[in-house]
C-alpha atoms as a PDB file:
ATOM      1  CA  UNK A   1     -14.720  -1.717 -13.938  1.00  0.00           C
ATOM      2  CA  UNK A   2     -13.869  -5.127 -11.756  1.00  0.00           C
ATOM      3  CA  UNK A   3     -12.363  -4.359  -7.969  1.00  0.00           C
ATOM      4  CA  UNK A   4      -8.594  -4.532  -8.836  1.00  0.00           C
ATOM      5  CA  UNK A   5      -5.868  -4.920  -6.791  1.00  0.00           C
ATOM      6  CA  UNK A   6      -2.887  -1.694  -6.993  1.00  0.00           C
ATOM      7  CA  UNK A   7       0.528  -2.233  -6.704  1.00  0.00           C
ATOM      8  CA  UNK A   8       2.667  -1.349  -4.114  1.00  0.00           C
ATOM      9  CA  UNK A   9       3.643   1.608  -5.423  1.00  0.00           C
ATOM     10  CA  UNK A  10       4.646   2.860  -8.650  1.00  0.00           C
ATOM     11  CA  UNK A  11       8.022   0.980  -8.877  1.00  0.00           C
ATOM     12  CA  UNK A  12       9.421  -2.128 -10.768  1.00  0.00           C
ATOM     13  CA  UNK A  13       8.466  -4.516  -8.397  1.00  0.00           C
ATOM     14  CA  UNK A  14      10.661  -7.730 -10.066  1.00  0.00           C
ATOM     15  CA  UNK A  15      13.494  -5.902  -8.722  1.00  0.00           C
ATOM     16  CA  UNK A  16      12.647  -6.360  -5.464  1.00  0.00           C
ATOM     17  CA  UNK A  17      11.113  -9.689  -4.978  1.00  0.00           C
ATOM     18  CA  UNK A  18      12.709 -12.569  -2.942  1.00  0.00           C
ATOM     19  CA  UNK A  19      12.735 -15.734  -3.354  1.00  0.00           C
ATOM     20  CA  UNK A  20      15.438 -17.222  -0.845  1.00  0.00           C
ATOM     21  CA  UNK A  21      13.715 -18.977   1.856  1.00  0.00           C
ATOM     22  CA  UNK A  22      15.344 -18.511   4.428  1.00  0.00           C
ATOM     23  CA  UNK A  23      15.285 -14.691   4.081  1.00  0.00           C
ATOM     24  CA  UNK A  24      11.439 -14.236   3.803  1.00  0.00           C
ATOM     25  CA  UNK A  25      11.674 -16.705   7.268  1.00  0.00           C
ATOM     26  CA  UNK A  26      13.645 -13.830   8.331  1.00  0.00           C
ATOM     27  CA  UNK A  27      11.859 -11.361   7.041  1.00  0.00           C
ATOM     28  CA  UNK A  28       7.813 -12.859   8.195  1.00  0.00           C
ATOM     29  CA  UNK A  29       9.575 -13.610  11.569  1.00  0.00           C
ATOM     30  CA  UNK A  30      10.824  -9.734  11.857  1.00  0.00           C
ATOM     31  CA  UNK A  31       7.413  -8.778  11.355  1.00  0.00           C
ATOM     32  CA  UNK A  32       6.183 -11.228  13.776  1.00  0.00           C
ATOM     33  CA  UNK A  33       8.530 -10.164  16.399  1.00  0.00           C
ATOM     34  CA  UNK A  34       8.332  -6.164  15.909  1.00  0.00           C
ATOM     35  CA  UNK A  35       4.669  -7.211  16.041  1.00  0.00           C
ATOM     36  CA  UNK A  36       3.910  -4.949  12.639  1.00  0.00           C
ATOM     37  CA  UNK A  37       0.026  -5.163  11.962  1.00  0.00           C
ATOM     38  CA  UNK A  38      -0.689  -6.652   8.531  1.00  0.00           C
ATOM     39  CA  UNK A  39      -3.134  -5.441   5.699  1.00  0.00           C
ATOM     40  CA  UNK A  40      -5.229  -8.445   4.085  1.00  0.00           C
ATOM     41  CA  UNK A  41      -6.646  -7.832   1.033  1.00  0.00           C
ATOM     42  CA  UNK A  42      -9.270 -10.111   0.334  1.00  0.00           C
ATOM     43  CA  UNK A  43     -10.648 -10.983  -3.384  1.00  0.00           C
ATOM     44  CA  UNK A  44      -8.638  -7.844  -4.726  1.00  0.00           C
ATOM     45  CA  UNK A  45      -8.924  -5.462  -2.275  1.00  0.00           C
ATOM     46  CA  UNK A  46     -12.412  -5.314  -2.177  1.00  0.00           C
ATOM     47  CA  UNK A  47     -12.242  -6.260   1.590  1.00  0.00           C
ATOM     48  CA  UNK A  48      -9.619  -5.295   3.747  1.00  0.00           C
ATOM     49  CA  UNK A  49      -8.722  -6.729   7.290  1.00  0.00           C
ATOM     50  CA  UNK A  50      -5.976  -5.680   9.668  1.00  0.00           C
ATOM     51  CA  UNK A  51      -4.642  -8.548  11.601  1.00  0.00           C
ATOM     52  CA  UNK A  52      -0.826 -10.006  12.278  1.00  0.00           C
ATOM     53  CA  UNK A  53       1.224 -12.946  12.451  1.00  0.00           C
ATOM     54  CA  UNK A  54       0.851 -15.458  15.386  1.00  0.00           C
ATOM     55  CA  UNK A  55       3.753 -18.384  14.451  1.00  0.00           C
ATOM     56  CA  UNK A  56       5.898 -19.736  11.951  1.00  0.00           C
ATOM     57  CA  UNK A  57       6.250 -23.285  11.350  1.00  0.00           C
ATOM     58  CA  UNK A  58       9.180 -23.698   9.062  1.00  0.00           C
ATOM     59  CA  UNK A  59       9.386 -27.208   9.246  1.00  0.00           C
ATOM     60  CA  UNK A  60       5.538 -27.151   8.301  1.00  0.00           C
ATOM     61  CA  UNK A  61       6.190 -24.800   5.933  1.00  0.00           C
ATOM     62  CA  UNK A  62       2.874 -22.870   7.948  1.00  0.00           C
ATOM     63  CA  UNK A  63       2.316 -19.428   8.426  1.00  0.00           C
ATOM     64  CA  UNK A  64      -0.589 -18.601  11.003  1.00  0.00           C
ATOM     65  CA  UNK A  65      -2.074 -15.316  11.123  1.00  0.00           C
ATOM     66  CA  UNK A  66      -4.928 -13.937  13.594  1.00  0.00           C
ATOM     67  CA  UNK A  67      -8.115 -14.254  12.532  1.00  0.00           C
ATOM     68  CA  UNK A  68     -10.938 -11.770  11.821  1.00  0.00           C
ATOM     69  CA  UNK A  69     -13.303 -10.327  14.366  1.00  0.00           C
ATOM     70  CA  UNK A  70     -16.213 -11.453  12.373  1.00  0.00           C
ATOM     71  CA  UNK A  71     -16.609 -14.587  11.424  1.00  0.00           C
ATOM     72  CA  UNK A  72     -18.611 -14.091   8.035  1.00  0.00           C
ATOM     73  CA  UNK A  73     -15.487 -12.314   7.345  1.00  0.00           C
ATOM     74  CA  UNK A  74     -13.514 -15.621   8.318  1.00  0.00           C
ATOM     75  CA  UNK A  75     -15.513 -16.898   6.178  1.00  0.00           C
ATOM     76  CA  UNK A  76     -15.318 -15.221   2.797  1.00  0.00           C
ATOM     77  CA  UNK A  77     -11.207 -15.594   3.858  1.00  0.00           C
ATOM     78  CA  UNK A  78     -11.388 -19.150   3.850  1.00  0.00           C
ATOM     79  CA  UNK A  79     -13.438 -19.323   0.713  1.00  0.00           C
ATOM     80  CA  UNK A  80     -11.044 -16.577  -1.584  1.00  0.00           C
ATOM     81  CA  UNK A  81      -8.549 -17.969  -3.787  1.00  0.00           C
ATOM     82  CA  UNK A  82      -6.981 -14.531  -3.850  1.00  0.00           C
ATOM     83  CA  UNK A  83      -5.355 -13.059  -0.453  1.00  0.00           C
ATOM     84  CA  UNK A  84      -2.384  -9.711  -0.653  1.00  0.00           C
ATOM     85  CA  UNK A  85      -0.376  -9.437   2.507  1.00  0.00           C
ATOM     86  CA  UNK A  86       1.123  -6.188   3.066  1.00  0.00           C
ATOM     87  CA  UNK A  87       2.916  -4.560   6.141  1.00  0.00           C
ATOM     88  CA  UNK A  88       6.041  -2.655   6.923  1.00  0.00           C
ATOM     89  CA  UNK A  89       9.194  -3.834   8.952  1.00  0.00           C
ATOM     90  CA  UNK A  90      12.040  -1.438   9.632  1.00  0.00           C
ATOM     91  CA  UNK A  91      10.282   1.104   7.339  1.00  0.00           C
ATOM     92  CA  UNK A  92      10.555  -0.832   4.255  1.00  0.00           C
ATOM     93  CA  UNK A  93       7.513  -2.407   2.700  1.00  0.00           C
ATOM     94  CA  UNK A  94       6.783  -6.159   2.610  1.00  0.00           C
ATOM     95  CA  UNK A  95       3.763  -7.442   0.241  1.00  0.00           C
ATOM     96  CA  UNK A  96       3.284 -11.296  -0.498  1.00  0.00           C
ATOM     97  CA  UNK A  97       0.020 -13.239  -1.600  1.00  0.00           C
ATOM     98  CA  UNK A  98      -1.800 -16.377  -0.682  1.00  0.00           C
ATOM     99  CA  UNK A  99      -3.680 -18.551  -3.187  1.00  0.00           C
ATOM    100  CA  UNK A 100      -5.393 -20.694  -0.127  1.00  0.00           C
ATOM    101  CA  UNK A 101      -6.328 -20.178   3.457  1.00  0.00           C
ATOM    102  CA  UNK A 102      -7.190 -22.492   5.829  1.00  0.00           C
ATOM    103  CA  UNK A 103      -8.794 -22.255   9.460  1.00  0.00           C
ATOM    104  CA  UNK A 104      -6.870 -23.841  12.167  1.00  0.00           C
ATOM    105  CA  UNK A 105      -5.748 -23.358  15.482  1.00  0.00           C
ATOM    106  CA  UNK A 106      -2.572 -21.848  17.163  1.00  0.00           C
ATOM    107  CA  UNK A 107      -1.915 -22.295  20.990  1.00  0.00           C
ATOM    108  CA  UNK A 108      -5.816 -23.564  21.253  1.00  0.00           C
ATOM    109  CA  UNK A 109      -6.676 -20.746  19.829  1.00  0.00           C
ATOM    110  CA  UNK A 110      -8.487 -20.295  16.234  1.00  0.00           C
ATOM    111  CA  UNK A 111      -6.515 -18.915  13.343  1.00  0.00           C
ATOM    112  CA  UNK A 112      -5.761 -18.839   9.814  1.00  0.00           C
ATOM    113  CA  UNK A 113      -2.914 -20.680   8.025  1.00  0.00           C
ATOM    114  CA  UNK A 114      -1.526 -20.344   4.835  1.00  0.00           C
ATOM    115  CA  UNK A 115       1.516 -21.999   3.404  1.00  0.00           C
ATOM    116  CA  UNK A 116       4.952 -20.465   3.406  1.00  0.00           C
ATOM    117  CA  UNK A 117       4.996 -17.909   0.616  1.00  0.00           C
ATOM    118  CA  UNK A 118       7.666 -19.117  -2.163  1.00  0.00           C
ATOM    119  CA  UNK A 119       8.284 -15.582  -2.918  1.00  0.00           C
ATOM    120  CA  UNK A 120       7.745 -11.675  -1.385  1.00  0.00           C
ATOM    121  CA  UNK A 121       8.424  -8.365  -2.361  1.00  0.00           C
ATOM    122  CA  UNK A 122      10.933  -5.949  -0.327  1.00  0.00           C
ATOM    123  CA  UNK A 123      10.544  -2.667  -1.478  1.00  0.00           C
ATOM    124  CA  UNK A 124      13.285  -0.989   0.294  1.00  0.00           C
ATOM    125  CA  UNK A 125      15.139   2.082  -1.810  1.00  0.00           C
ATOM    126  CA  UNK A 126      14.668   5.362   0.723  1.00  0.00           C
ATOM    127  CA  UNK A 127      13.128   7.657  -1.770  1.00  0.00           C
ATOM    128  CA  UNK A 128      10.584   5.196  -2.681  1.00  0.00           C
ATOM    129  CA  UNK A 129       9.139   4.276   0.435  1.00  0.00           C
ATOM    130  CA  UNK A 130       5.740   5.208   0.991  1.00  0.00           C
ATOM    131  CA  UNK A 131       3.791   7.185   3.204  1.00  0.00           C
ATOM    132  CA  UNK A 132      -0.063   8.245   3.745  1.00  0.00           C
ATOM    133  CA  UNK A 133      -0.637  11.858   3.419  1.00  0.00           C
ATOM    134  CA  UNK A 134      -2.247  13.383   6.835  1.00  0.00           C
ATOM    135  CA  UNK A 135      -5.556  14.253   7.029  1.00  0.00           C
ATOM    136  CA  UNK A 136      -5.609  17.138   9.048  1.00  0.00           C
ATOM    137  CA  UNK A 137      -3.264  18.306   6.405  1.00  0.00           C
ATOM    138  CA  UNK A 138      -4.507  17.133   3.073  1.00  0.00           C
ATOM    139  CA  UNK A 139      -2.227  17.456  -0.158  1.00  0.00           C
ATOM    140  CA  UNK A 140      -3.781  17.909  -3.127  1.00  0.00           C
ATOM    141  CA  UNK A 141      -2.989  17.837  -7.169  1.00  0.00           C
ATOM    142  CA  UNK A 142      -3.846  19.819  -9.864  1.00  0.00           C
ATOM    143  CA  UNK A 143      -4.349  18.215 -12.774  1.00  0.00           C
ATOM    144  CA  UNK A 144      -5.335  20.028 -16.105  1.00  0.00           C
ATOM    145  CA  UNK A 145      -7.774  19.027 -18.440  1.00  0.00           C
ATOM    146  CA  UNK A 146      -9.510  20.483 -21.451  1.00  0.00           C
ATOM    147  CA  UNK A 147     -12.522  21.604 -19.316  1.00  0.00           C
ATOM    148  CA  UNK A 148      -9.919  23.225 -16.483  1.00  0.00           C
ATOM    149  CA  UNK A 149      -7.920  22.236 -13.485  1.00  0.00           C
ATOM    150  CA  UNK A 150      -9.441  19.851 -11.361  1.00  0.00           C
ATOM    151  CA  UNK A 151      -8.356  19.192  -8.226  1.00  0.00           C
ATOM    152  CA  UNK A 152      -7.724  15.122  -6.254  1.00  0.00           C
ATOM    153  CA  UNK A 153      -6.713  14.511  -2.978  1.00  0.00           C
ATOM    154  CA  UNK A 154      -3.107  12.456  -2.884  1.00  0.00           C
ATOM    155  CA  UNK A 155      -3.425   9.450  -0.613  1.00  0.00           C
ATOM    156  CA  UNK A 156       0.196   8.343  -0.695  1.00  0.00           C
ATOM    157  CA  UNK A 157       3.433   9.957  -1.619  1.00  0.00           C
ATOM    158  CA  UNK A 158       6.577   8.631  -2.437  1.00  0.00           C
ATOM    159  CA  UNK A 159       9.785   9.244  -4.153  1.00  0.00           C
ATOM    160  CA  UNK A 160       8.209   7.029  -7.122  1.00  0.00           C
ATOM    161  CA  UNK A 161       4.857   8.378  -7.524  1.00  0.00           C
ATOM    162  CA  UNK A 162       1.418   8.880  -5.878  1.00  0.00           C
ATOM    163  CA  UNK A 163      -1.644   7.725  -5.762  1.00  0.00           C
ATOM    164  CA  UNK A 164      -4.619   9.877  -6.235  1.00  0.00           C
ATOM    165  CA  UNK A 165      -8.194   9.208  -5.126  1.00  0.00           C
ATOM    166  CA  UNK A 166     -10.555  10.437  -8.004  1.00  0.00           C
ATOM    167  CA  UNK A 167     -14.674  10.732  -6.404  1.00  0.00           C
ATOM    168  CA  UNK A 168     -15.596  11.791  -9.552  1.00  0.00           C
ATOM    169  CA  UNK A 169     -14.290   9.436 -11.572  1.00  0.00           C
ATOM    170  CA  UNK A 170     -13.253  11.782 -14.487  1.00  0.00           C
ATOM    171  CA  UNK A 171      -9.721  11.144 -14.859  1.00  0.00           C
ATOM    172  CA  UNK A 172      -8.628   8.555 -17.619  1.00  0.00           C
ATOM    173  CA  UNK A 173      -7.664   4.884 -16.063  1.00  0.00           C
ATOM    174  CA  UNK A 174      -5.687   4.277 -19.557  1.00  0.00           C
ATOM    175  CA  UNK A 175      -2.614   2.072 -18.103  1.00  0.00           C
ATOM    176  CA  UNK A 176       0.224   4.646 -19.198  1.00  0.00           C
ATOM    177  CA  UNK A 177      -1.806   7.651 -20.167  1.00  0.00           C
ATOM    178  CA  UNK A 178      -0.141  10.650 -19.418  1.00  0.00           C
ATOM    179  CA  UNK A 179      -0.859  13.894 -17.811  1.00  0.00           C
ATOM    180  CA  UNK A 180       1.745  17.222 -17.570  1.00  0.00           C
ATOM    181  CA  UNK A 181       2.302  19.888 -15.735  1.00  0.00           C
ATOM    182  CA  UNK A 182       0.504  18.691 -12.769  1.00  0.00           C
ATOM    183  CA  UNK A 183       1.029  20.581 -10.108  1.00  0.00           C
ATOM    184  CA  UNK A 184       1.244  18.802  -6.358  1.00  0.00           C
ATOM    185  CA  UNK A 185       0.865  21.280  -3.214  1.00  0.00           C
ATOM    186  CA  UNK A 186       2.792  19.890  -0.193  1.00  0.00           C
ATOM    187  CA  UNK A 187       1.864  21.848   2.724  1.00  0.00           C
ATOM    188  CA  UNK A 188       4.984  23.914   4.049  1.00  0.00           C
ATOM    189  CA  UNK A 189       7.415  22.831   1.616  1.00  0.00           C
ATOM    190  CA  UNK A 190       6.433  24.369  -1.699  1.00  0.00           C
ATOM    191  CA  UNK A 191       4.733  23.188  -5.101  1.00  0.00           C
ATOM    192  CA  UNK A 192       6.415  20.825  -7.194  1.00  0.00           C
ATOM    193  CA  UNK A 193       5.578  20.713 -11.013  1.00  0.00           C
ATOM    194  CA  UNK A 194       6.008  16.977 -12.763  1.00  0.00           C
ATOM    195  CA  UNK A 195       4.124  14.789 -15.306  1.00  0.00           C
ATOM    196  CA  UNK A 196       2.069  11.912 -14.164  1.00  0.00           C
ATOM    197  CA  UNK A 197       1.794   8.143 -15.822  1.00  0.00           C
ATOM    198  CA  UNK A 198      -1.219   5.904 -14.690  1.00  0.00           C
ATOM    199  CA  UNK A 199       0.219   2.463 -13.442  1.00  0.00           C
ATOM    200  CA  UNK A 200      -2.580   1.327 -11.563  1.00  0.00           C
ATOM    201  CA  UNK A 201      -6.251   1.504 -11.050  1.00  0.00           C
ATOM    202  CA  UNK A 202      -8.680   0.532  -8.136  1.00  0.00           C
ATOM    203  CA  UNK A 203     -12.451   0.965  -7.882  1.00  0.00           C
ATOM    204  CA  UNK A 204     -13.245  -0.292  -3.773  1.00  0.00           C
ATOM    205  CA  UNK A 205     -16.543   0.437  -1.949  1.00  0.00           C
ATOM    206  CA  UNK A 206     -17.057   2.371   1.039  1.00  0.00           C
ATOM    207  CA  UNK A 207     -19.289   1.436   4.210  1.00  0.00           C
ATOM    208  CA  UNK A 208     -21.974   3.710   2.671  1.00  0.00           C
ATOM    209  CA  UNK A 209     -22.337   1.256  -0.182  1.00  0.00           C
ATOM    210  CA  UNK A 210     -20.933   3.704  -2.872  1.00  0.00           C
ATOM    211  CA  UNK A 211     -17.720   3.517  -4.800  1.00  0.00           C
ATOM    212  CA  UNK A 212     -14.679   5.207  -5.177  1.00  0.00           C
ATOM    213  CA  UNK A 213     -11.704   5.010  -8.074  1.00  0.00           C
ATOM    214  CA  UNK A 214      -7.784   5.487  -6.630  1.00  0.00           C
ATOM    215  CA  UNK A 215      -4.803   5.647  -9.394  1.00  0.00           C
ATOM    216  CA  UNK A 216      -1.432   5.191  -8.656  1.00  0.00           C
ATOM    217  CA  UNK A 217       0.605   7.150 -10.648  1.00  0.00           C
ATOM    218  CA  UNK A 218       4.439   7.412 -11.335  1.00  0.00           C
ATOM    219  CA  UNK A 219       6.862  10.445 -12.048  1.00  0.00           C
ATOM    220  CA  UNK A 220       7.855  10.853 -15.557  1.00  0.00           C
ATOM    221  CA  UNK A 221      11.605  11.941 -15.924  1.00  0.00           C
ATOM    222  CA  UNK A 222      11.189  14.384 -12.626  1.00  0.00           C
ATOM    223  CA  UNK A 223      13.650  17.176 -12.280  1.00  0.00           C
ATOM    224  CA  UNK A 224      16.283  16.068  -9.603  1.00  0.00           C
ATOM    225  CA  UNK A 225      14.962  19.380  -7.721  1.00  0.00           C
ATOM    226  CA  UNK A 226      11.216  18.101  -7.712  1.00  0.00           C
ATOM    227  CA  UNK A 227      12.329  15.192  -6.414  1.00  0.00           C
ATOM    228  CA  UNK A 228      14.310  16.375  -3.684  1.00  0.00           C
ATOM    229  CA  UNK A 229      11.196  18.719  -2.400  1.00  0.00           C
ATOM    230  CA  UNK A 230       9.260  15.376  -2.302  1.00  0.00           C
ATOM    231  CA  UNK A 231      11.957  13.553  -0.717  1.00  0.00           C
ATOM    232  CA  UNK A 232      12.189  16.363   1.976  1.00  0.00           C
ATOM    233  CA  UNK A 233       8.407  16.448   3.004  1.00  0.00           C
ATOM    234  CA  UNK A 234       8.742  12.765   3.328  1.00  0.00           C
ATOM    235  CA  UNK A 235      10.879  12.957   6.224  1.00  0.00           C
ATOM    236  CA  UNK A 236       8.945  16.156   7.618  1.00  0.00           C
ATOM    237  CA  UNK A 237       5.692  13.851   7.629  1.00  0.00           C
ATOM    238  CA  UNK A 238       7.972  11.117   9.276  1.00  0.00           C
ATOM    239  CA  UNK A 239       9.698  13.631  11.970  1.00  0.00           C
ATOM    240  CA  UNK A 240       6.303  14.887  12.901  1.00  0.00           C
ATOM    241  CA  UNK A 241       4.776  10.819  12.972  1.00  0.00           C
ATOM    242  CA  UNK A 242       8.182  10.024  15.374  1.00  0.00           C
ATOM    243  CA  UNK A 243       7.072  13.041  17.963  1.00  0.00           C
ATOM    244  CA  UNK A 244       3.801  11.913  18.289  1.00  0.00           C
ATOM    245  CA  UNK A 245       4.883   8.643  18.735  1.00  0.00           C
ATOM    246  CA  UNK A 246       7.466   9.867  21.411  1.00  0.00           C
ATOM    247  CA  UNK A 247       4.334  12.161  23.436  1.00  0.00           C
ATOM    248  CA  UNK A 248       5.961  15.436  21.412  1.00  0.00           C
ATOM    249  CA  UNK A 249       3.507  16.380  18.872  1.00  0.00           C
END
């Protein structure tokens, strides 16, 4: 299966693009000025680099962005026709795309340009903002199948859906299969019980060379009580994020 890249999450994304100018200006300057890092996702995801945003030139229509540590990295940038931003600003997620990116310099200093994206996506309903799961605290799902329960780590929560990571590669990538009763352990705040759709699939590589499969998957018609258990352990991951961020946890 080709590297593909997943969606933000499990939502309708056309209902939250933008397309006003001057509010992704506002929006790429927030990020530039809260200094958020940004995800680039090059040729589908199957390279990832953290950087940020340096300038904006809206006269220019130019957006710089920090380059890479390594410059064969640079260099594959520069040559992709095929670029996914993502970051975060005020908790709500911001994802746009490049078709072109050019090396320049900013201040003296080398960079990366693209132009000004024409559009973005703001996903920025509550219950379906996204967060990792914690690793010293994994949450897992239960997912049946005719040959028993098997068991994937969740990598993301939200009040939309999840996303699992399947090692084995056993679980079926068709877009929209279905599987019930799955059952998703959140550590100190119960089991929920809820019916998973497939929306997305990714195969990516690790450093070791080998690969790995992650679905994102959406709620089908959760009950309101489900959905409030997820909502809940949302924040408690977020409270417990907050302390350590404030020298408390």
């Amino acid at each position: 299966m080709p590297l593909t890249q997943p969606e933000l999450g499990t939502e309708n994304q056309s209902l939250y693009q933008v397309h006003s100018r001057r509010e992704i200006i506002s929006l790429l300057q927030g990020i530039q000025n809260q200094r958020q890092l940004i995800t680039m996702l090059i040729n589908g995801g199957a390279e990832v680099v953290v950087t940020s945003i340096l300038d904006i030139d809206d006269k220019k229509n130019i957006v710089y962005i920090d380059c890479a540590p390594n410059p064969l990295i640079n260099q594959r940038i520069l040559e992709s026709d095929d670029i996914e931003f993502e970051s975060t600003l005020d908790k709500v997620r911001i994802s746009f795309s490049a078709s072109e990116v050019s090396d320049c310099t900013q201040d003296g200093q080398p960079a990366l340009c693209i132009a000004l994206p024409t559009s973005l996506i703001r996903l920025q309903r509550r219950e379906y903002f996204r967060v990792n799961t914690p690793v010293g605290q994994p949450v897992y799902c239960q997912i049946p199948l005719a040959t028993g329960d098997y068991a994937v780590s969740v990598v993301d929560i939200s009040g939309g859906g999840i996303a699992l990571l399947d090692e084995k590669r056993v679980l079926d990538t068709k877009i929209g299969h279905e599987y019930q009763n799955c059952r998703i352990d959140l550590p100190e705040n119960g089991s929920i019980k809820v019916t998973l759709r497939v929306r997305n699939i990714q195969d990516f590589s690790l450093a070791n060379g080998k690969t790995n499969r992650r679905l994102g998957c959406e709620y089908a018609n959760m009950a309101p009580a489900m959905l409030t258990m997820v909502q809940r352990y949302i924040m408690h991951l977020e409270r417990e994020r907050n302390a350590r961020m404030h020298g408390m946890g």
